[in-house]
N, C-alpha and C. Protein backbone atom coordinates (compact mmCIF):
# COMPACT_ATOMS: atom_id res chain seq x y z
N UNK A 1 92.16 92.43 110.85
CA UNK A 1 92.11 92.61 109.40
C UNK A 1 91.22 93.79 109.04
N UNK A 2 91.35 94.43 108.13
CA UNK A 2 90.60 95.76 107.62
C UNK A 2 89.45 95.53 106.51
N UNK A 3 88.42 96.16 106.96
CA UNK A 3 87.40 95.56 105.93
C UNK A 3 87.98 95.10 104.10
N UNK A 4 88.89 95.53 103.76
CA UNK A 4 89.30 95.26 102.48
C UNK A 4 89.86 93.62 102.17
N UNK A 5 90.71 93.01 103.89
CA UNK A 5 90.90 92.03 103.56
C UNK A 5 89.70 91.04 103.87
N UNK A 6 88.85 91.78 104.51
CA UNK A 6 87.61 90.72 104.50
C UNK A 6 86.72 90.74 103.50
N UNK A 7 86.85 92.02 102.32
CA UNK A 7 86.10 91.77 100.84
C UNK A 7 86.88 90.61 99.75
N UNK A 8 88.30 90.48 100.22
CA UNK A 8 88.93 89.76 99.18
C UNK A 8 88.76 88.61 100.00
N UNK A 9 88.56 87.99 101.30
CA UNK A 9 88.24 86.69 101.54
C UNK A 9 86.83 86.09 101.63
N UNK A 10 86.35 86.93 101.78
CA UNK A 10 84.66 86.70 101.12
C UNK A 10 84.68 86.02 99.60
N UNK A 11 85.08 87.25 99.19
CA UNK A 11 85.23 86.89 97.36
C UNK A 11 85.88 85.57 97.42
N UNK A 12 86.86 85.28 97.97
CA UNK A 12 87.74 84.27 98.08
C UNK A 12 86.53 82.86 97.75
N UNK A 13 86.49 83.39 99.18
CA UNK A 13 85.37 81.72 99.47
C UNK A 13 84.13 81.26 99.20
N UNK A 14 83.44 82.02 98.66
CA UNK A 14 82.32 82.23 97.65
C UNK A 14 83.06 81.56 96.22
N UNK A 15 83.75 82.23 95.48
CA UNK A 15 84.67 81.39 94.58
C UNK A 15 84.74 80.10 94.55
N UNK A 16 85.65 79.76 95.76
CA UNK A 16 85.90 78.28 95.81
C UNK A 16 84.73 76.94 96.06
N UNK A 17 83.95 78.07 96.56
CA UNK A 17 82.57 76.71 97.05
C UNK A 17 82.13 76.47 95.97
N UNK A 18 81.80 78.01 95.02
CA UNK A 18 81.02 77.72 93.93
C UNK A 18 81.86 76.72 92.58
N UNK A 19 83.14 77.06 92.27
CA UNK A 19 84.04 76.04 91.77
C UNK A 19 84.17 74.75 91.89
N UNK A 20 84.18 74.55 93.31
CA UNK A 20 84.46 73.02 94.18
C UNK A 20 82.85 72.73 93.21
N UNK A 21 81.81 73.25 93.73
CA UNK A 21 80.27 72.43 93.27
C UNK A 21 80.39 72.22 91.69
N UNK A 22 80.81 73.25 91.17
CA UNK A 22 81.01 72.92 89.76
C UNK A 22 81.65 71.95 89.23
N UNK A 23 83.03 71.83 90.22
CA UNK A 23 84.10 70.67 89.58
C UNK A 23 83.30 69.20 90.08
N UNK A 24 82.72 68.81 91.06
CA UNK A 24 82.14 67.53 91.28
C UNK A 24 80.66 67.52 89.89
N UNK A 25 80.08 68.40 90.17
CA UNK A 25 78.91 68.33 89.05
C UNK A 25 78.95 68.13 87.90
N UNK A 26 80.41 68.38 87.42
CA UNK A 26 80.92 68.06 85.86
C UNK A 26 81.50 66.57 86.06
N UNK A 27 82.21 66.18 86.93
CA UNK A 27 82.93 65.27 87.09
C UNK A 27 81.66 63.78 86.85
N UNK A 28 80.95 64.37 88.03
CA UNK A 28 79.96 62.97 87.88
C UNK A 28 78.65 62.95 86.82
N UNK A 29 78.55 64.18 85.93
CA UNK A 29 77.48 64.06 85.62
C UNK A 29 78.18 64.04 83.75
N UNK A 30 79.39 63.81 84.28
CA UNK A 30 80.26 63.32 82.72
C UNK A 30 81.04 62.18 82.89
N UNK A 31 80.56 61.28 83.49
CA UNK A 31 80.93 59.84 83.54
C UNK A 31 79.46 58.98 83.14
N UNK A 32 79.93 58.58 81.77
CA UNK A 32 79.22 57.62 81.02
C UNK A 32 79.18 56.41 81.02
N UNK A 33 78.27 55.36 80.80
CA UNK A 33 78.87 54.30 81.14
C UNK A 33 79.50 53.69 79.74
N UNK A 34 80.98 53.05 80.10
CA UNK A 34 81.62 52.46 78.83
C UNK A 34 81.72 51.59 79.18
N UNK A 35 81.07 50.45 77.77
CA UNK A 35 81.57 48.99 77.97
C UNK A 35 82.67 48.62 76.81
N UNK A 36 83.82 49.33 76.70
CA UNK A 36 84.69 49.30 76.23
C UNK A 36 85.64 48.54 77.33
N UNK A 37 86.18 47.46 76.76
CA UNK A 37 87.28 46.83 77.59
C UNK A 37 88.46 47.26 77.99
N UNK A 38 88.69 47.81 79.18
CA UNK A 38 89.97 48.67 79.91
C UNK A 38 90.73 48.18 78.83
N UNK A 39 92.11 48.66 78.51
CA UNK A 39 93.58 48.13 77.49
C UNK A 39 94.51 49.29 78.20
N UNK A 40 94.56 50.02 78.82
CA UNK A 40 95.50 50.76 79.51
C UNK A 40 95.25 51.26 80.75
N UNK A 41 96.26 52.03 81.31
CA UNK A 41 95.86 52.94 82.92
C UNK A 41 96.28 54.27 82.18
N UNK A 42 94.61 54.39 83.16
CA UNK A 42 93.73 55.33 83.51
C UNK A 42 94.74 56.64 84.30
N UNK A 43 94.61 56.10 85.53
CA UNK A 43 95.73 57.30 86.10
C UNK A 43 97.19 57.75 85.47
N UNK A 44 97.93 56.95 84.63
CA UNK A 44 99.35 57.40 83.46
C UNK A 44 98.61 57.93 82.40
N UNK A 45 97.25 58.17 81.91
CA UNK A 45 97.02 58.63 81.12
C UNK A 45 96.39 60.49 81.31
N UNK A 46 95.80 60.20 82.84
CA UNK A 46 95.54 61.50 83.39
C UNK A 46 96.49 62.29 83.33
N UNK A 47 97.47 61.99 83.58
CA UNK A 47 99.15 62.68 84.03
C UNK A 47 99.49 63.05 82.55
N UNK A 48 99.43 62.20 81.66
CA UNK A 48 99.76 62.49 80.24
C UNK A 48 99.31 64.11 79.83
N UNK A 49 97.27 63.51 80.16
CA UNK A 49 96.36 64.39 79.60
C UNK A 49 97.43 66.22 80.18
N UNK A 50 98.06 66.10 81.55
CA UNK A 50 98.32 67.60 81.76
C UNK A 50 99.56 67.60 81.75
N UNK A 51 100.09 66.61 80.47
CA UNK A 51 101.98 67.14 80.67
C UNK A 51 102.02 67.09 79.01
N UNK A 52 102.33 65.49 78.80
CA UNK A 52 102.65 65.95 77.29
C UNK A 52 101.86 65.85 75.97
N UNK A 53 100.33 65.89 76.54
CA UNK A 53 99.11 66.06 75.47
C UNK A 53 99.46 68.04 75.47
N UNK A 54 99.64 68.36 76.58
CA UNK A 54 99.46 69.89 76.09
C UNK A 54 100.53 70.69 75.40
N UNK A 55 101.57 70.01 74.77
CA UNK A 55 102.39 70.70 74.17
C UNK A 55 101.99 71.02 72.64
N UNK A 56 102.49 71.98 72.72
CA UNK A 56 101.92 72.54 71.21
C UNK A 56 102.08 71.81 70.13
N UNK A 57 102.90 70.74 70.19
CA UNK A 57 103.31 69.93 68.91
C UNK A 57 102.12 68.69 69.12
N UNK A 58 101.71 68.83 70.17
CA UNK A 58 100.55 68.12 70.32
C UNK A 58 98.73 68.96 69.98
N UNK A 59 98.81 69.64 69.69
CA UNK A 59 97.43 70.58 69.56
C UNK A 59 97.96 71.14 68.50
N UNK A 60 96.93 71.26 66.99
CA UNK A 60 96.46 72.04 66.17
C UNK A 60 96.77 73.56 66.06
N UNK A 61 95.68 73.66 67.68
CA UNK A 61 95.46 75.24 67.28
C UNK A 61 96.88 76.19 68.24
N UNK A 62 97.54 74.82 68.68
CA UNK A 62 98.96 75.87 69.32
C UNK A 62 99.88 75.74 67.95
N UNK A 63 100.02 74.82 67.43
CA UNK A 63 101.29 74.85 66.68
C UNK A 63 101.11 75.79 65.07
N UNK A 64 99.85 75.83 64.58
CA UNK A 64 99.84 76.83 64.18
C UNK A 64 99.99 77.92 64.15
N UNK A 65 99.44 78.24 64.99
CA UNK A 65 100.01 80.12 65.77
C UNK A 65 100.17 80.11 67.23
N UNK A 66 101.55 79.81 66.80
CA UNK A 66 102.64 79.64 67.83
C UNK A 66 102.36 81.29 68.55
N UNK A 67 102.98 82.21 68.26
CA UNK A 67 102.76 83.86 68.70
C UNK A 67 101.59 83.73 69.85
N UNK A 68 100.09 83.45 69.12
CA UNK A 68 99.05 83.57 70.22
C UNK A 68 99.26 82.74 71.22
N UNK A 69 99.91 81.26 70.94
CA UNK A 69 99.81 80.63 72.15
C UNK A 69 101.10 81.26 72.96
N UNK A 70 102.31 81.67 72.40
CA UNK A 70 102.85 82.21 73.05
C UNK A 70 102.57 83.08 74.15
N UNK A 71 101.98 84.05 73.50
CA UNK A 71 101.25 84.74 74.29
C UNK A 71 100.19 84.66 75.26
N UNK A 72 99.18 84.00 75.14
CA UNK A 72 98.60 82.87 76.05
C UNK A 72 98.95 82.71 77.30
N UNK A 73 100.26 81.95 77.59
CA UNK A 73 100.85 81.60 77.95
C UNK A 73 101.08 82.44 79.12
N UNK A 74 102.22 83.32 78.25
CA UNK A 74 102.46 84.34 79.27
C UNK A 74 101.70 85.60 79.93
N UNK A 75 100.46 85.18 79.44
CA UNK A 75 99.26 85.96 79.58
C UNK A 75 98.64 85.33 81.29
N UNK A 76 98.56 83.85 81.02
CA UNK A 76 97.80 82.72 82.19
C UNK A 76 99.29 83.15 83.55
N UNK A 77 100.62 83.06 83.04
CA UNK A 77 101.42 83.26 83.63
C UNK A 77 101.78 84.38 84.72
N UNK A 78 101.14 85.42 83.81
CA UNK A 78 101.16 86.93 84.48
C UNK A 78 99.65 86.70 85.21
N UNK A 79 98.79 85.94 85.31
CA UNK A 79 97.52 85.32 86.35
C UNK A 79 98.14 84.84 87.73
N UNK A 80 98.98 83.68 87.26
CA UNK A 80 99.25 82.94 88.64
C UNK A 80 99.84 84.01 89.37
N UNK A 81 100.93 84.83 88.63
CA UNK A 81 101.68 85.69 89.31
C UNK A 81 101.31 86.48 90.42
N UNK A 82 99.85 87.32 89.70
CA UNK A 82 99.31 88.11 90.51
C UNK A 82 98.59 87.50 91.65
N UNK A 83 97.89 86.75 91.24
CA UNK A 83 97.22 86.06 92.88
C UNK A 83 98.26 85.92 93.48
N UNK A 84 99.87 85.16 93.30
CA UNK A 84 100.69 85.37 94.09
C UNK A 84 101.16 86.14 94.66
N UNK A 85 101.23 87.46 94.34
CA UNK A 85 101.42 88.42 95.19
C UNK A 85 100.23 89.48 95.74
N UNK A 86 99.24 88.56 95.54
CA UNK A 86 97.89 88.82 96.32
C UNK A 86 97.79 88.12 97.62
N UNK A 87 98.02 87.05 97.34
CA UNK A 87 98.13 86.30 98.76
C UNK A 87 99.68 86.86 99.50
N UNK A 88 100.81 87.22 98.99
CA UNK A 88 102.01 88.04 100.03
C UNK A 88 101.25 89.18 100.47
N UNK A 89 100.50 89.86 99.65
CA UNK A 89 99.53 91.38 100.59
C UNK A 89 98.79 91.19 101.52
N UNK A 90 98.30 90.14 101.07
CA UNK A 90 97.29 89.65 102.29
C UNK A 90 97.58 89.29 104.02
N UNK A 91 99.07 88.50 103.49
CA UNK A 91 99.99 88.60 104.84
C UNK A 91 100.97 89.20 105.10
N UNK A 92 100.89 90.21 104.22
CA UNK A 92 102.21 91.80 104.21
C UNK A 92 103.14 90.95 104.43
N UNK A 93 103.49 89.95 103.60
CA UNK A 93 104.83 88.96 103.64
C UNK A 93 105.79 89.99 102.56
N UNK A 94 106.72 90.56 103.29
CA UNK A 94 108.07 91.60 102.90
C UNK A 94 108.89 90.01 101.55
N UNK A 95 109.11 91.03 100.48
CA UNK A 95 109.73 90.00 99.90
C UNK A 95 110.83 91.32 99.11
N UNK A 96 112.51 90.76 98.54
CA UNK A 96 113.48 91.19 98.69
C UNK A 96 112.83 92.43 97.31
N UNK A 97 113.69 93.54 96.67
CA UNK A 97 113.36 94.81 96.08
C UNK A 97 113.93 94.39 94.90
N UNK A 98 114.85 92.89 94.14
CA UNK A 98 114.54 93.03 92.91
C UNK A 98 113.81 92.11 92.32
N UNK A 99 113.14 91.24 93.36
CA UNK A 99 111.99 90.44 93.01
C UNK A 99 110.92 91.57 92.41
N UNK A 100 110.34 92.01 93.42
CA UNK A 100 109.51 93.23 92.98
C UNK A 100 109.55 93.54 92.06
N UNK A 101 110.43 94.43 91.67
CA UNK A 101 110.94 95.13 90.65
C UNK A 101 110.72 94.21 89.35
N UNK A 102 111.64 92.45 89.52
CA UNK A 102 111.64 92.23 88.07
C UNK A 102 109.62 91.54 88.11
N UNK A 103 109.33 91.18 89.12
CA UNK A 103 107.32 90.84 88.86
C UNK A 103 106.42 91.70 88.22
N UNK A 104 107.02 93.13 88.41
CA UNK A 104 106.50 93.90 88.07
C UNK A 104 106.35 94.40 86.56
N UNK A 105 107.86 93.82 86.01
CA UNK A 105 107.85 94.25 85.02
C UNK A 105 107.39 93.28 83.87
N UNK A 106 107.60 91.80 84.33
CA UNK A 106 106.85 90.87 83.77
C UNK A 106 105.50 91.07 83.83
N UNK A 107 104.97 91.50 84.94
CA UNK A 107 103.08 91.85 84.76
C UNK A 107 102.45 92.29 83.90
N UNK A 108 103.33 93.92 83.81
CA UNK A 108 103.58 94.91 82.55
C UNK A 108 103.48 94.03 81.30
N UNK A 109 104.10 93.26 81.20
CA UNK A 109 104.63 92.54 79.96
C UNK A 109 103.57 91.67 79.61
N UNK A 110 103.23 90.59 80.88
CA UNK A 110 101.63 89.56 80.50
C UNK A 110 100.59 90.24 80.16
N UNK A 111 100.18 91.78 80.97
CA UNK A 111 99.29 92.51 81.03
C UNK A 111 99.03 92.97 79.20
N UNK A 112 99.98 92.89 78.16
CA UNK A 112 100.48 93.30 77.39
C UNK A 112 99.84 92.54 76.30
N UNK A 113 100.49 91.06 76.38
CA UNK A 113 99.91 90.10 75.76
C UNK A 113 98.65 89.67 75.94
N UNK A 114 98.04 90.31 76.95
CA UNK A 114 96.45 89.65 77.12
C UNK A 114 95.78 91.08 75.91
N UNK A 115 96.45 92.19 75.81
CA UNK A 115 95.71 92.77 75.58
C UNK A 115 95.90 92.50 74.24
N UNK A 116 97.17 92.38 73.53
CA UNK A 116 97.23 91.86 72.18
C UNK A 116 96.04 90.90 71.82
N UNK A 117 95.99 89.58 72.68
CA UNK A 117 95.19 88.65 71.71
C UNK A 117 93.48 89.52 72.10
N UNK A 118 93.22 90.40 73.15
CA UNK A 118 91.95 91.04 73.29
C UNK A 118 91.77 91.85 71.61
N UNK A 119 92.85 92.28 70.91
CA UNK A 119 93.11 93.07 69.62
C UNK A 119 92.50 92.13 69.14
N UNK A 120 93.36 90.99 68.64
CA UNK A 120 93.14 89.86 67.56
C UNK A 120 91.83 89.53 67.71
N UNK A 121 91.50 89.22 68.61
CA UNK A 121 89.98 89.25 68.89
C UNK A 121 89.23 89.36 68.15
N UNK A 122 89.47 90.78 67.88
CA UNK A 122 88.46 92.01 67.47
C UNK A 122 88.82 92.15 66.07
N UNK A 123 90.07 92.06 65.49
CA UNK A 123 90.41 92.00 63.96
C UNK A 123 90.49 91.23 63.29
N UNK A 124 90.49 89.93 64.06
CA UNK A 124 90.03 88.68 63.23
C UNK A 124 89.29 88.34 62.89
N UNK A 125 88.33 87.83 62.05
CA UNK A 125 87.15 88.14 61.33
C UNK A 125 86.23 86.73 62.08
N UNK A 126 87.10 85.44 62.15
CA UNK A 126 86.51 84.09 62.38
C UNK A 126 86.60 84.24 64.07
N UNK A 127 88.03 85.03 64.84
CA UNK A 127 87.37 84.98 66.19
C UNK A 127 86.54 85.95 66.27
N UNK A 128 86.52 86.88 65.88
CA UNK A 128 85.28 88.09 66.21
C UNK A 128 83.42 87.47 65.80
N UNK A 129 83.41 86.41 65.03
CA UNK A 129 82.65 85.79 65.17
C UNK A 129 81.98 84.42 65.74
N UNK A 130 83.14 83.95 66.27
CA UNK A 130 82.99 83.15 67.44
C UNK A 130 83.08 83.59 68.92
N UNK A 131 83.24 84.96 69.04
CA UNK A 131 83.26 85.32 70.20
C UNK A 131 82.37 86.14 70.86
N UNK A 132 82.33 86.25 72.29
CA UNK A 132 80.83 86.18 72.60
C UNK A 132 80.82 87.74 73.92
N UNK A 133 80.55 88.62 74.01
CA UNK A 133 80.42 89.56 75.00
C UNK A 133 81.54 89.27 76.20
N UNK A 134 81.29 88.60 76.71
CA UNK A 134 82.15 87.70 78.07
C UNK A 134 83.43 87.57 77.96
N UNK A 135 83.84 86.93 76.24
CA UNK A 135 84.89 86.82 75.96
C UNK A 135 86.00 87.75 76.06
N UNK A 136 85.83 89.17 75.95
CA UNK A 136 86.12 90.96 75.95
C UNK A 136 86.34 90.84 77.51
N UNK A 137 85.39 90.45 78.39
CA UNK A 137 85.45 91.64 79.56
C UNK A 137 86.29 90.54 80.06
N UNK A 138 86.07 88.87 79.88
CA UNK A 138 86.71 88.42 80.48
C UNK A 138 88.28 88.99 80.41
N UNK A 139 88.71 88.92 79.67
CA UNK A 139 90.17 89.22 78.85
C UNK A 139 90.38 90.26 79.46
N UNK A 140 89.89 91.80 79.87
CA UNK A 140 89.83 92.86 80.01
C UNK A 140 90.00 93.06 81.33
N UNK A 141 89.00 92.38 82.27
CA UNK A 141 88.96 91.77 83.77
C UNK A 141 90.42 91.81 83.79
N UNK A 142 91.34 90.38 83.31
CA UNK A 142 92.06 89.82 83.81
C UNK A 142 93.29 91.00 83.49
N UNK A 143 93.43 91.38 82.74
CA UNK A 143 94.73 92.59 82.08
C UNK A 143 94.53 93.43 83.09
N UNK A 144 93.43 93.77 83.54
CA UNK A 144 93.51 95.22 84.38
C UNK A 144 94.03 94.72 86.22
N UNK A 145 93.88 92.92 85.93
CA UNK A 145 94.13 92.96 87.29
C UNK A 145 95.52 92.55 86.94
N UNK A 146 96.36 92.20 86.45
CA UNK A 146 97.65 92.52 86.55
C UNK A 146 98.26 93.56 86.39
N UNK A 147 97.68 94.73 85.82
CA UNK A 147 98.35 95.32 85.37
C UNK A 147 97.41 96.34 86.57
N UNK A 148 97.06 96.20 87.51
CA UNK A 148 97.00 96.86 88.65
C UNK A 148 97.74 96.09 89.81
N UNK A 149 97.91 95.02 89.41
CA UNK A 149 99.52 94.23 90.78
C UNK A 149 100.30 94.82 90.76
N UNK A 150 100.91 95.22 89.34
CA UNK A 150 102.12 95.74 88.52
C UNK A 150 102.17 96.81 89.49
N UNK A 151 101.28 97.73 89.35
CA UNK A 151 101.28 99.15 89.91
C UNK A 151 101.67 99.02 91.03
N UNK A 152 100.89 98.24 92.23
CA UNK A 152 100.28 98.05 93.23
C UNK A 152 101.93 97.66 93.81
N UNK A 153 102.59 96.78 92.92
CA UNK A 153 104.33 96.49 93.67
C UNK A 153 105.13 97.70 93.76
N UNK A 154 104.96 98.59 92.88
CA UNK A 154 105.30 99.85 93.00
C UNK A 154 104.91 101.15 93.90
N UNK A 155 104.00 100.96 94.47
CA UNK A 155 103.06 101.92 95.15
C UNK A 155 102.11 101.28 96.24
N UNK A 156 102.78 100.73 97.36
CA UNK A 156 102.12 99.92 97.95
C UNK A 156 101.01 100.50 98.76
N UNK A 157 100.52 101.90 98.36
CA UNK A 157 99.09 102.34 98.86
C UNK A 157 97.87 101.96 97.82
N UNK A 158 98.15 101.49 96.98
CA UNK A 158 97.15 100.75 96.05
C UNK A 158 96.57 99.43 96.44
N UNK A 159 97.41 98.68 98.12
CA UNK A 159 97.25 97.81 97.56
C UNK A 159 95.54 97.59 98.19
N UNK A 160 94.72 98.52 98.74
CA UNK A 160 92.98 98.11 99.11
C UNK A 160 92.91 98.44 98.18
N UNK A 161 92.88 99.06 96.76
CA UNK A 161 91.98 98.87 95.90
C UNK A 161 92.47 97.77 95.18
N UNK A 162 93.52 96.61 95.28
CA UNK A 162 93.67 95.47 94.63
C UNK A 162 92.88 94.49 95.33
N UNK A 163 92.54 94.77 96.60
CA UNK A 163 91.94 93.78 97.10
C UNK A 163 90.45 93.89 96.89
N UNK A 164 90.00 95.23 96.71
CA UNK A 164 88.46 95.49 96.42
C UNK A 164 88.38 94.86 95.11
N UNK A 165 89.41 95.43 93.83
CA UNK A 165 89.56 94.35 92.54
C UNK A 165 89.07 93.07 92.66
N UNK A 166 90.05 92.28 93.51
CA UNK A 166 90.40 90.94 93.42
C UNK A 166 88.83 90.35 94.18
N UNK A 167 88.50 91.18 95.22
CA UNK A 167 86.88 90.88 95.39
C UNK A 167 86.25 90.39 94.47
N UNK A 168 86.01 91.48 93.53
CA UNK A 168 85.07 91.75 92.37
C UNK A 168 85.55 90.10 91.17
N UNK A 169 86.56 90.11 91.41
CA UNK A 169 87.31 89.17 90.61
C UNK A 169 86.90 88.00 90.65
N UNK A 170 87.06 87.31 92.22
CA UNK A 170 86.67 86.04 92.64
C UNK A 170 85.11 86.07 92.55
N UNK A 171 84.19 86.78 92.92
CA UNK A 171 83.27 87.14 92.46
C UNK A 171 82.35 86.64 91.32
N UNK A 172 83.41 87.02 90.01
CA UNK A 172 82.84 87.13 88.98
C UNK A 172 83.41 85.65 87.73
N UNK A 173 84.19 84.93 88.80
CA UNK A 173 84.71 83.71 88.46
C UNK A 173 84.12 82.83 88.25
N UNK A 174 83.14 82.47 89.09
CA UNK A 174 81.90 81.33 88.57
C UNK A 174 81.21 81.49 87.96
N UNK A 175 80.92 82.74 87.48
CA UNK A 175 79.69 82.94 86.63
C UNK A 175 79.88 83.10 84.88
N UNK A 176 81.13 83.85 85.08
CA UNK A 176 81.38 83.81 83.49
C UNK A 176 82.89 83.20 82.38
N UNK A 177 83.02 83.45 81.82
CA UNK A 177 84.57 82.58 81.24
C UNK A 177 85.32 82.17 82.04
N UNK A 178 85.44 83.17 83.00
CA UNK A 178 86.79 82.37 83.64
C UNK A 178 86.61 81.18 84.28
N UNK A 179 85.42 80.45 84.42
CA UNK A 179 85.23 79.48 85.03
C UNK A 179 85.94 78.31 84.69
N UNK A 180 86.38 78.57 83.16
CA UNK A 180 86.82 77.74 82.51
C UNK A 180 88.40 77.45 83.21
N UNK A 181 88.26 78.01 84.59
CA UNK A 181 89.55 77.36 85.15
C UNK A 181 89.35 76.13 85.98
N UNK A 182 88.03 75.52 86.47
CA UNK A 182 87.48 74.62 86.64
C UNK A 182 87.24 73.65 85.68
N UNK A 183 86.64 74.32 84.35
CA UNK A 183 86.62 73.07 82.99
C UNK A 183 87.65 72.38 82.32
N UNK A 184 88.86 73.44 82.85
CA UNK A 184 90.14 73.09 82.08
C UNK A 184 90.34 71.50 82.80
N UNK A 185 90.06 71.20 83.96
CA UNK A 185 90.63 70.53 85.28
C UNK A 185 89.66 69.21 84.45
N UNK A 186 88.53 69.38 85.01
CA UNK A 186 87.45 68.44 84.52
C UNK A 186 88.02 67.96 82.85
N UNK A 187 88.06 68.76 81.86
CA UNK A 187 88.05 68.17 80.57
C UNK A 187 89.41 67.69 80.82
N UNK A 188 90.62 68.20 80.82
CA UNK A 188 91.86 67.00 80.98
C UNK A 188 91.26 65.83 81.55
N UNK A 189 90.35 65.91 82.71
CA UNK A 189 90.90 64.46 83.22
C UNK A 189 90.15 63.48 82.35
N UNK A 190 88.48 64.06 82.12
CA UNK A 190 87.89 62.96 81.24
C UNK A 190 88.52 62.55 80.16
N UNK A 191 89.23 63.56 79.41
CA UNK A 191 90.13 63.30 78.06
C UNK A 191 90.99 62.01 78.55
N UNK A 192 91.61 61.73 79.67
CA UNK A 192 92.73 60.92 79.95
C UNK A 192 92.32 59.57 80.23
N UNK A 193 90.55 59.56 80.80
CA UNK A 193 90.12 58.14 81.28
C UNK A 193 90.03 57.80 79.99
N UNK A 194 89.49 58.57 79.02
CA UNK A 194 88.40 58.24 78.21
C UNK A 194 89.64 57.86 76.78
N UNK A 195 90.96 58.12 76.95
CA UNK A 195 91.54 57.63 76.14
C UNK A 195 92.90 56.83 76.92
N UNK A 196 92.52 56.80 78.01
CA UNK A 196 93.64 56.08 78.79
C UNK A 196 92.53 54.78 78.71
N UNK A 197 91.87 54.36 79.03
CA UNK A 197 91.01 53.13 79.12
C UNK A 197 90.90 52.36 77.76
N UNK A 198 91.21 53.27 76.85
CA UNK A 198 91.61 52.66 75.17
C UNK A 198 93.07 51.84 75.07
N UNK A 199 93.40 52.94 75.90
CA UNK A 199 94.92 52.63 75.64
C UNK A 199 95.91 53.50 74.65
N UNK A 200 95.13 54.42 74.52
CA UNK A 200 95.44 55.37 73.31
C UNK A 200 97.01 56.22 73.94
N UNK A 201 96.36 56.91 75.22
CA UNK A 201 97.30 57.88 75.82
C UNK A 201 98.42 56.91 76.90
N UNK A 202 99.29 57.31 77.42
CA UNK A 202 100.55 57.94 75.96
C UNK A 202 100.49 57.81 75.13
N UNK A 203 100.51 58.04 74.19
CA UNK A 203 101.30 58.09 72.48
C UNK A 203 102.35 57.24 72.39
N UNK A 204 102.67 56.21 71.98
CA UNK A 204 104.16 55.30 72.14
C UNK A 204 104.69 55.60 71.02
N UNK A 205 105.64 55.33 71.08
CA UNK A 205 106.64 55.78 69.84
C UNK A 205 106.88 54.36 69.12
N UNK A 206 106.49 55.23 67.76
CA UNK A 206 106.75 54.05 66.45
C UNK A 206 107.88 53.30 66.47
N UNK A 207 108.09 52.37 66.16
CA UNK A 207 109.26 51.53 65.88
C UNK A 207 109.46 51.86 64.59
N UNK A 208 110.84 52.11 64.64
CA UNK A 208 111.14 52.68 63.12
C UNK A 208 112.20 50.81 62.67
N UNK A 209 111.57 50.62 61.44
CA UNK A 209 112.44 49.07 60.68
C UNK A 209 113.25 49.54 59.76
């Protein structure tokens, strides 16, 4: 391996330890004690918490502005993407020329929408005041690393400086917003005990008379 793939597996695993410690430290140090009497399961309500609690007709701030979450979306989307074809570089796994081609142009495209809501950001008066330094670079971070995959499928001599990127990337994962890919994990599930043990989650459907 060439020192580049040993900066992106460094970064790698530094990442994950520090994540893994985070995800148990939230987990147990956000279990309260309830003497609320079980009335449902716990585990059908976890499953709920990450299928059909997250649809936008279920959340406020998606179904209002549909566009941003749209975008969102295909923002987190053009994320998975790229680590995915971070890990094919990593094992120079050959994949067919209009895959490429169409990943690339979707990257382009997520890379796009991250930068839109990075705009809104900034011209919205209530997020520009709820938002915090971190919030920018995080956003900024993540656009430049797709939208250096993008390149990088096109020009496959780019791809050590995606991996020096993606270093810097994993890196910079525990420490600031993006961590919140660990909180996302943790807050679903407490959301699901903590209203699956009510009995709340699922949602059952009204009987209509």
């Amino acid at each position: 391996m060439s020192i580049y793939h040993w900066i992106v597996l460094t970064g790698f695993g530094i990442c994950f330890l520090l994540c893994l410690f985070q995800f148990f430290r939230i987990m147990l140090s956000g279990k309260p004690v309830d003497p609320a009497q079980p009335r449902g399961k716990v585990g059908t309500a976890i499953a709920y918490s990450f299928t059909g609690a997250m649809s936008p007709l279920k959340k406020e701030t998606a179904y209002l502005h549909l566009p941003t979450y749209t975008a969102g979306i295909i923002f987190h989307l053009g994320t998975f993407l790229s680590f995915f074809w971070l890990v094919l570089h990593f094992f120079n796994v050959h994949i067919i020329l209009w895959l490429i081609y169409g990943s690339s142009i979707f990257l382009i495209a997520s890379s796009i929408c991250g930068l839109s809501i990075f705009i809104k950001r900034i011209l919205n008066p209530t997020l520009r005041n709820l938002s915090h330094p971190d919030d920018y670079f995080s956003n900024l971070l993540i656009a430049g690393f797709q939208t250096l995959s993008a390149i990088t499928l096109l020009w496959d001599r780019l791809i050590p400086s995606l991996f020096l990127y993606a270093g810097i990337l994993f890196l910079y994962i525990p420490l600031g917003k993006l961590r919140h890919t660990v909180y996302f994990f943790t807050s679903r599930i407490h959301l699901g005990i903590f209203y699956g043990r009510r009995g709340v989650w699922p949602l059952k459907k009204q009987k209509r008379w």
